[in-house]
Protein backbone atom coordinates (compact mmCIF):
# COMPACT_ATOMS: atom_id res chain seq x y z
CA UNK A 1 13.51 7.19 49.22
CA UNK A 2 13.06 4.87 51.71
CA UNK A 3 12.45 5.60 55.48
CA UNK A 4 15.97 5.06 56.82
CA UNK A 5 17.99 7.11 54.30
CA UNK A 6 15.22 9.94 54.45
CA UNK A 7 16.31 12.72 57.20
CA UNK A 8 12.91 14.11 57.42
CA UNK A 9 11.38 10.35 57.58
CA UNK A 10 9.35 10.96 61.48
CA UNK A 11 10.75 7.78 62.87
CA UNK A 12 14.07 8.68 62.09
CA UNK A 13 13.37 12.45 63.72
CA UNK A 14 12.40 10.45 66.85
CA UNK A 15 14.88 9.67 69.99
CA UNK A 16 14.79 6.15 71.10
CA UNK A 17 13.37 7.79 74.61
CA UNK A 18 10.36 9.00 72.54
CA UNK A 19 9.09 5.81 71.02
CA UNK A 20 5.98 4.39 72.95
CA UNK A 21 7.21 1.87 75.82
CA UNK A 22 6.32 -1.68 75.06
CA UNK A 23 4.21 -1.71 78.03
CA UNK A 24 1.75 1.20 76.93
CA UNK A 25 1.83 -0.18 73.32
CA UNK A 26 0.52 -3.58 74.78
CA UNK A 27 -1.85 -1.84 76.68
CA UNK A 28 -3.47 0.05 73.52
CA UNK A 29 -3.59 -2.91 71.92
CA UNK A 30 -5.46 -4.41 74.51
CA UNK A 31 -7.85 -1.29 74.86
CA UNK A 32 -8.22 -1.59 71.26
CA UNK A 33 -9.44 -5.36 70.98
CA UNK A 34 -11.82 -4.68 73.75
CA UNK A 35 -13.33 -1.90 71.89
CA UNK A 36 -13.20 -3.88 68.79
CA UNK A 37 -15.17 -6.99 70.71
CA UNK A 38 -17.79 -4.18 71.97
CA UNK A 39 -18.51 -3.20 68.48
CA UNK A 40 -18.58 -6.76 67.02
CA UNK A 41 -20.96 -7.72 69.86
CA UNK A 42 -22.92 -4.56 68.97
CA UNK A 43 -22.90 -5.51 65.45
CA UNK A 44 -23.94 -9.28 66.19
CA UNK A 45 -27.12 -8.58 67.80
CA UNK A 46 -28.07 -6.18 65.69
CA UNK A 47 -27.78 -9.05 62.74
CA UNK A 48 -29.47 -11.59 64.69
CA UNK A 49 -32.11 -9.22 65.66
CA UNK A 50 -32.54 -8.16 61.49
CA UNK A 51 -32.29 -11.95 60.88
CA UNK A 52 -35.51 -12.59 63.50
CA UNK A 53 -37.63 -9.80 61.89
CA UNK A 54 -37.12 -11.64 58.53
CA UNK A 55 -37.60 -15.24 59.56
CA UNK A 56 -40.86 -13.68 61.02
CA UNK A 57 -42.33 -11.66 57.66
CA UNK A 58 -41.06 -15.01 55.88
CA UNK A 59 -43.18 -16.97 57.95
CA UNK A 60 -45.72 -14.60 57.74
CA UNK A 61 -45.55 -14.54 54.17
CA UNK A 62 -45.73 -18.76 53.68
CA UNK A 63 -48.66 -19.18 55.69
CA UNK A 64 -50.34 -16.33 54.10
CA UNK A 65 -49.72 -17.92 50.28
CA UNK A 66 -51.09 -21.48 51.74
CA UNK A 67 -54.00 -19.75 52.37
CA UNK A 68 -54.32 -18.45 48.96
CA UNK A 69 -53.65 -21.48 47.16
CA UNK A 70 -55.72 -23.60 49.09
CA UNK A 71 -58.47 -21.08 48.79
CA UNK A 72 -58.05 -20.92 45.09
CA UNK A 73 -58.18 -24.64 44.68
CA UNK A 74 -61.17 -24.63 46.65
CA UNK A 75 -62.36 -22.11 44.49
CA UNK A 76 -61.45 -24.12 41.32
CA UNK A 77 -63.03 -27.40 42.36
CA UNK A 78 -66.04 -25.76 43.47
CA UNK A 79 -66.21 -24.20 40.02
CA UNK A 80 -65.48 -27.82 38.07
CA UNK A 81 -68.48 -29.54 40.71
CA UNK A 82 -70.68 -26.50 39.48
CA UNK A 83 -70.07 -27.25 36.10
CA UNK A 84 -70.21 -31.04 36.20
CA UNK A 85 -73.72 -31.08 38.25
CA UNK A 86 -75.47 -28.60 35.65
């Protein structure tokens, strides 16, 4: 059954005095999109700030494997020298 032929339907229980006024439903839906900008905001820094963190550690983490391959091929010619000069 579909809302106008249902009786019990709420819209159809409603007067036309008791729907919201166009004024108050623009103003909710203003409310609403400036709450909805707060939390997107909100949610945006939070990302950027997780984003940071990460670009750190992955910096963190490059310069730290450098270090470990250069030192192990340090390590590997000072092992073939070694060799060569015995």
């Amino acid at each position: 059954m579909n809302q106008m032929t249902n009786p019990k339907h709420p819209l159809k229980a409603m007067s036309s005095s008791s729907y919201p006024s166009d004024d108050s439903r623009y103003w909710e839906a203003i409310n609403r999109l400036t709450a909805h900008e707060a939390m997107c905001e909100e949610r945006s820094k939070t990302i950027f700030n997780r984003l940071e963190r990460i670009d750190g550690r992955l910096d963190t983490m490059s310069r730290h494997m450098f270090m470990i391959g250069f030192t192990i091929i340090c390590s590997m010619a000072g092992l073939i020298v070694t060799l060569l000069l015995k």
